[in-house]
N, C-alpha and C. Protein backbone atom coordinates (compact mmCIF):
# COMPACT_ATOMS: atom_id res chain seq x y z
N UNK A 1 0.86 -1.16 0.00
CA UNK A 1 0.00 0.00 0.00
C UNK A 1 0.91 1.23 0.00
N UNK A 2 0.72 2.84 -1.30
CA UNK A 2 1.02 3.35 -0.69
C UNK A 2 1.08 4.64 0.21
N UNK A 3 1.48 5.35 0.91
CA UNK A 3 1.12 6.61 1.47
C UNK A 3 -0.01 7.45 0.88
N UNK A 4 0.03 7.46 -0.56
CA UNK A 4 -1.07 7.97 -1.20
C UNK A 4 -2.26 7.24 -0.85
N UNK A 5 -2.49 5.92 -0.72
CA UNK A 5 -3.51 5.26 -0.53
C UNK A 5 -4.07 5.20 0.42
N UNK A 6 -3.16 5.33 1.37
CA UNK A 6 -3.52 5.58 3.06
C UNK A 6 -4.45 7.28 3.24
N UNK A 7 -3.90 7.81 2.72
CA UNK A 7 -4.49 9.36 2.74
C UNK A 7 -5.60 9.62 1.85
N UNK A 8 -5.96 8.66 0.98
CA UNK A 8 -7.49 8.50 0.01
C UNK A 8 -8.21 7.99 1.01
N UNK A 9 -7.98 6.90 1.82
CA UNK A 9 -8.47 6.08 2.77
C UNK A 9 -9.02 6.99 4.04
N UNK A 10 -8.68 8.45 4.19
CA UNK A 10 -8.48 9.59 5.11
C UNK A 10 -8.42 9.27 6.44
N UNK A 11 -7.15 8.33 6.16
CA UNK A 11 -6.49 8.79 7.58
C UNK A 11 -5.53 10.35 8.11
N UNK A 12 -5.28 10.22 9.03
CA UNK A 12 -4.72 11.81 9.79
C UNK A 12 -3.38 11.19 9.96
N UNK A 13 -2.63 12.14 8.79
CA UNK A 13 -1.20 12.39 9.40
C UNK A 13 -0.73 12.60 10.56
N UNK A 14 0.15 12.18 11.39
CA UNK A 14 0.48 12.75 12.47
C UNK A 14 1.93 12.93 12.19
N UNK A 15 2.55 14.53 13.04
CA UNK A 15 3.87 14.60 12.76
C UNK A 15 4.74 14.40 13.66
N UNK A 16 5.49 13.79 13.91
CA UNK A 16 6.76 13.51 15.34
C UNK A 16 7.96 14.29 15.24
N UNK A 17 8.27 15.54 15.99
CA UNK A 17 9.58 15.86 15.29
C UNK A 17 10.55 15.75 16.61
N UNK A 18 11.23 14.36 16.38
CA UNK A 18 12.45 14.28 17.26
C UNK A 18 13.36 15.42 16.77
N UNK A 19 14.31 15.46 17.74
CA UNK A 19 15.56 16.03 17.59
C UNK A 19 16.33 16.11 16.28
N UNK A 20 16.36 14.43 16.59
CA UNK A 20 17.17 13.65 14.99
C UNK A 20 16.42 13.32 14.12
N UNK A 21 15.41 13.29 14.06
CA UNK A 21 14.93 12.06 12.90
C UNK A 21 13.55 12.35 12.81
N UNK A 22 12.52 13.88 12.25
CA UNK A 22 10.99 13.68 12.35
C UNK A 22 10.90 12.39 11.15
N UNK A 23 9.61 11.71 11.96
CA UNK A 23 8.81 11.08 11.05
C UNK A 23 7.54 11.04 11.19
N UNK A 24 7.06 10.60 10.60
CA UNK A 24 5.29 10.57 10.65
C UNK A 24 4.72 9.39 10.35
N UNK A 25 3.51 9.35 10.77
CA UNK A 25 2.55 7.76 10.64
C UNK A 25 0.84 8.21 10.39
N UNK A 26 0.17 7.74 10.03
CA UNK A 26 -0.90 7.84 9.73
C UNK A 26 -2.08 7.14 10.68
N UNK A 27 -2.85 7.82 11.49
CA UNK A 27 -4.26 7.28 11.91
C UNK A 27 -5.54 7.18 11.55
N UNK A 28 -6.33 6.34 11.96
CA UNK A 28 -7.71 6.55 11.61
C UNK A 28 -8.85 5.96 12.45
N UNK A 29 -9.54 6.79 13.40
CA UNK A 29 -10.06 6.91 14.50
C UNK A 29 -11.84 5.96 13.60
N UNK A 30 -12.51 4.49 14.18
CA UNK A 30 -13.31 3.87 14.00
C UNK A 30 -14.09 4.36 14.72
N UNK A 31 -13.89 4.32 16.17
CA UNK A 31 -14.85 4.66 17.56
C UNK A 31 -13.91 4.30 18.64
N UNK A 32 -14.17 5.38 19.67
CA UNK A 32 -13.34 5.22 20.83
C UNK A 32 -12.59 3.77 21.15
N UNK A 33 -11.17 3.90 21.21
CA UNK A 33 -10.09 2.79 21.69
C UNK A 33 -10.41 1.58 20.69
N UNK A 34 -10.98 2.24 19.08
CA UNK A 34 -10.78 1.24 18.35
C UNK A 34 -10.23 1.88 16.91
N UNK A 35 -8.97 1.96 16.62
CA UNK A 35 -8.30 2.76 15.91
C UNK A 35 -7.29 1.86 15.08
N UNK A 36 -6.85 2.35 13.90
CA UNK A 36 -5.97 1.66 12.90
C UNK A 36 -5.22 2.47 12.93
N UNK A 37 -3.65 1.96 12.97
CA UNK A 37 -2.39 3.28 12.82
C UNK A 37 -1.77 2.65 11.58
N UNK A 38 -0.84 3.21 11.11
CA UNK A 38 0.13 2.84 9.92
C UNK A 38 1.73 3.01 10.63
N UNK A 39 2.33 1.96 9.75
CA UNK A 39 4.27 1.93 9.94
C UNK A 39 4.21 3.14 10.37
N UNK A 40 5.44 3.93 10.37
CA UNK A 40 5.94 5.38 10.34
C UNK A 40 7.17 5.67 9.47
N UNK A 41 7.19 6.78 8.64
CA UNK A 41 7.64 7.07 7.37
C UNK A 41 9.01 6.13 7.69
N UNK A 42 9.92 6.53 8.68
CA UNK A 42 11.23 5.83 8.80
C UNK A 42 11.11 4.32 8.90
N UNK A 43 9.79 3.49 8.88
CA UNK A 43 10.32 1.97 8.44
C UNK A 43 9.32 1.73 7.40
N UNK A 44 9.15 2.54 6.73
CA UNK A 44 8.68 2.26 5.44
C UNK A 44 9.73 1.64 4.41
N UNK A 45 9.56 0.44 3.84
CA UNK A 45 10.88 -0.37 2.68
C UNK A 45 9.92 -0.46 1.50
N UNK A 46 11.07 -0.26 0.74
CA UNK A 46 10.14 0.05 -0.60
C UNK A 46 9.09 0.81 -1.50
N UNK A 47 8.83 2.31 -0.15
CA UNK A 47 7.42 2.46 -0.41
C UNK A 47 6.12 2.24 -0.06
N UNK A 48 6.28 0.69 0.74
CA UNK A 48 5.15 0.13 1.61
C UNK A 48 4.89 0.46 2.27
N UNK A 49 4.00 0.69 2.66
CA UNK A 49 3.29 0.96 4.00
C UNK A 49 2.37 -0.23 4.39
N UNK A 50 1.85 0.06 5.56
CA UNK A 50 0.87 -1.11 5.71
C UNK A 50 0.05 -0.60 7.42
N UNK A 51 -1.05 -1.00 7.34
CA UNK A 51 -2.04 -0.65 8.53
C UNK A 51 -2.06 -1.52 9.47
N UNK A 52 -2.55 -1.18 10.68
CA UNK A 52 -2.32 -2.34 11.78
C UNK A 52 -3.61 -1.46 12.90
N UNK A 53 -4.03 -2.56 13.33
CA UNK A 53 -4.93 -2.28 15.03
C UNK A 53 -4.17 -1.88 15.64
N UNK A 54 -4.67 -0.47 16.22
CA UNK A 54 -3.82 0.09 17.03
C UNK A 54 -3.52 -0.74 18.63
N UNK A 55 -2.83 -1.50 19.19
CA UNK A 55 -2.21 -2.37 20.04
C UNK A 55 -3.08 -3.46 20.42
N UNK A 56 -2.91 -4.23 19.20
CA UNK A 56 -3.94 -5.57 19.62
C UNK A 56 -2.74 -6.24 19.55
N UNK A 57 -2.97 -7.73 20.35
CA UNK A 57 -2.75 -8.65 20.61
C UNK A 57 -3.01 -9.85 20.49
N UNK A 58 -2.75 -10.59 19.23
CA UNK A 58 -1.81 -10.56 18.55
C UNK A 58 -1.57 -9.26 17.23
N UNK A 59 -0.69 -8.87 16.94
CA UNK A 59 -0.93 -8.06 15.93
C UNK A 59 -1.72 -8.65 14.72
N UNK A 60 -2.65 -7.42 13.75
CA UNK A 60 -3.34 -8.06 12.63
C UNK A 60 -3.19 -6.65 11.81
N UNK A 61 -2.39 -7.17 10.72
CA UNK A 61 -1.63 -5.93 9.22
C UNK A 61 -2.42 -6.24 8.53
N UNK A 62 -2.62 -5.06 7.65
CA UNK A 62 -3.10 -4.90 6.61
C UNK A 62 -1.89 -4.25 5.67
N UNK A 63 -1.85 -5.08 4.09
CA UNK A 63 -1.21 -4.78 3.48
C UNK A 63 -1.79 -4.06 2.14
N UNK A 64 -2.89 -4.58 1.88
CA UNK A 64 -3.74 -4.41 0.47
C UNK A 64 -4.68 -3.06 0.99
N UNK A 65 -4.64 -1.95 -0.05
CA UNK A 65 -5.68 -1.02 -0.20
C UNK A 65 -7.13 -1.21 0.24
N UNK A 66 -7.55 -2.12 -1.01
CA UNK A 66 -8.75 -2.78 -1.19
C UNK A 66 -9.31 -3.57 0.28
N UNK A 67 -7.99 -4.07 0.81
CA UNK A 67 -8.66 -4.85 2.04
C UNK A 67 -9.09 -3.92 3.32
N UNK A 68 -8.38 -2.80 3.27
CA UNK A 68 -8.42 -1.87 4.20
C UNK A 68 -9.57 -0.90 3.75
N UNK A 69 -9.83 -0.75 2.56
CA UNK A 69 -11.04 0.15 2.13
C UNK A 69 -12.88 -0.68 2.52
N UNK A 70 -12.55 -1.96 2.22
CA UNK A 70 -13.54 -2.53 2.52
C UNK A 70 -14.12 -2.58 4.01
N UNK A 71 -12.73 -2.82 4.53
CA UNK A 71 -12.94 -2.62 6.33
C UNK A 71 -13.26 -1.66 6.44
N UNK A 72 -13.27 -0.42 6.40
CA UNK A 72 -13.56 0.27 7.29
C UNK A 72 -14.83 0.70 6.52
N UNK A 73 -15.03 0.70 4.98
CA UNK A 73 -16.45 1.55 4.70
C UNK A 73 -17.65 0.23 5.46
N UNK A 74 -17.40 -1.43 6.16
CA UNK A 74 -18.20 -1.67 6.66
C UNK A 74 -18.12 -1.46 8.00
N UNK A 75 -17.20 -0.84 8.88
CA UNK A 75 -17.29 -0.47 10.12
C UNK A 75 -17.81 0.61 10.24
N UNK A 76 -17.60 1.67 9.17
CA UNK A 76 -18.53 2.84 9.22
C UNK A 76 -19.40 2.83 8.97
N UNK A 77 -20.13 2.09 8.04
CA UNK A 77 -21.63 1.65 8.29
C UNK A 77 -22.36 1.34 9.36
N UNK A 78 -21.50 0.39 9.82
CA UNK A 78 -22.21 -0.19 11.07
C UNK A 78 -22.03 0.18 12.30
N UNK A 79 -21.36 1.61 12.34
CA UNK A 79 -21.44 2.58 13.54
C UNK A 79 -22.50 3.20 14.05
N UNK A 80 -23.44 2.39 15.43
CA UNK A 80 -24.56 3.74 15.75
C UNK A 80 -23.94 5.05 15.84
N UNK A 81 -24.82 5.83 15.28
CA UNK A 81 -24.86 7.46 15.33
C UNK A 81 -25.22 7.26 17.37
N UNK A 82 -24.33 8.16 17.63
CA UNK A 82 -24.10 8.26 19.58
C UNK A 82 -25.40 8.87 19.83
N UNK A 83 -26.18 9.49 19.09
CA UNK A 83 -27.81 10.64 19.22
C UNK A 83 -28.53 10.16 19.12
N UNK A 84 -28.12 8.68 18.38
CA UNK A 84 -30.04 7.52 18.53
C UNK A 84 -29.88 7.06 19.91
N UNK A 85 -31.00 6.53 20.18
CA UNK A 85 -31.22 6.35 21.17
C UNK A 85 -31.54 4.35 21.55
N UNK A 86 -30.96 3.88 22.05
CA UNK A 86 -30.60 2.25 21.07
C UNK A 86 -31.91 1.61 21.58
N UNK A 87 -32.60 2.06 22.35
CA UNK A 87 -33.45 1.28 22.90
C UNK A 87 -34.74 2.07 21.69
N UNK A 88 -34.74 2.46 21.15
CA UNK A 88 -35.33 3.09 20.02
C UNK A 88 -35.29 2.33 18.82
N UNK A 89 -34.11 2.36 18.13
CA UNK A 89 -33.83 1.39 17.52
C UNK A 89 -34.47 -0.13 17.57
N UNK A 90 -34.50 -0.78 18.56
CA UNK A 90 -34.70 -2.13 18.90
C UNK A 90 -36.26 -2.00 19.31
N UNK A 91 -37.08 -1.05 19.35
CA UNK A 91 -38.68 -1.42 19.37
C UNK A 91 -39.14 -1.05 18.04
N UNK A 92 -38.39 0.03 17.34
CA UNK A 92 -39.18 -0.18 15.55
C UNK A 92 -38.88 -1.08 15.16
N UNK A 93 -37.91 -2.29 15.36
CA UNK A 93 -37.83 -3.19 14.36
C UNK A 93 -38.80 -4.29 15.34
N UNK A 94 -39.07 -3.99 16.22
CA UNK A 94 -40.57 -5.01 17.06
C UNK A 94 -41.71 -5.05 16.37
N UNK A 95 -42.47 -3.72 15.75
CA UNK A 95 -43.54 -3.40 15.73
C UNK A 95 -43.43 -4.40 14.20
């Protein structure tokens, strides 16, 4: 994947500026403490980049565009809006 693809994908740059060495990495906020980060420019090889759960255990990468585009346009789908009201939700689909 690369940097360009990550930023179609609109994740948020973030910038680090050490002393020696700024680099940067890319986020993208799903819903609270459930977030995807990217490498950071300095271990990027080749150009690659690649996405990852922000500190899961075991780690799980994403390398492919396509696989990462699909994820998240169905996690953003399937995000309640925080203003419905869930117990709302769950009696219109009663009636």
């Amino acid at each position: 994947m690369t940097e360009k693809e990550i930023q179609l994908l609109g994740f948020e740059r973030q910038d680090e500026n050490d002393d020696k060495d700024p680099f940067h990495y890319y986020t993208y906020t799903v819903a609270r403490g459930f977030e995807f980060i990217s490498n950071s420019s300095d271990e990027v090889e080749d150009g690659q980049w690649y996405i990852e759960f922000f500190e899961s255990d075991p780690m799980i990468r994403f390398t492919q565009f396509g696989e990462v585009q699909t994820l998240i346009n169905l996690l953003e789908k399937r995000r309640l809006n925080q203003n419905k009201d869930e117990y709302n939700i769950w009696s219109k689909s009663k009636r």
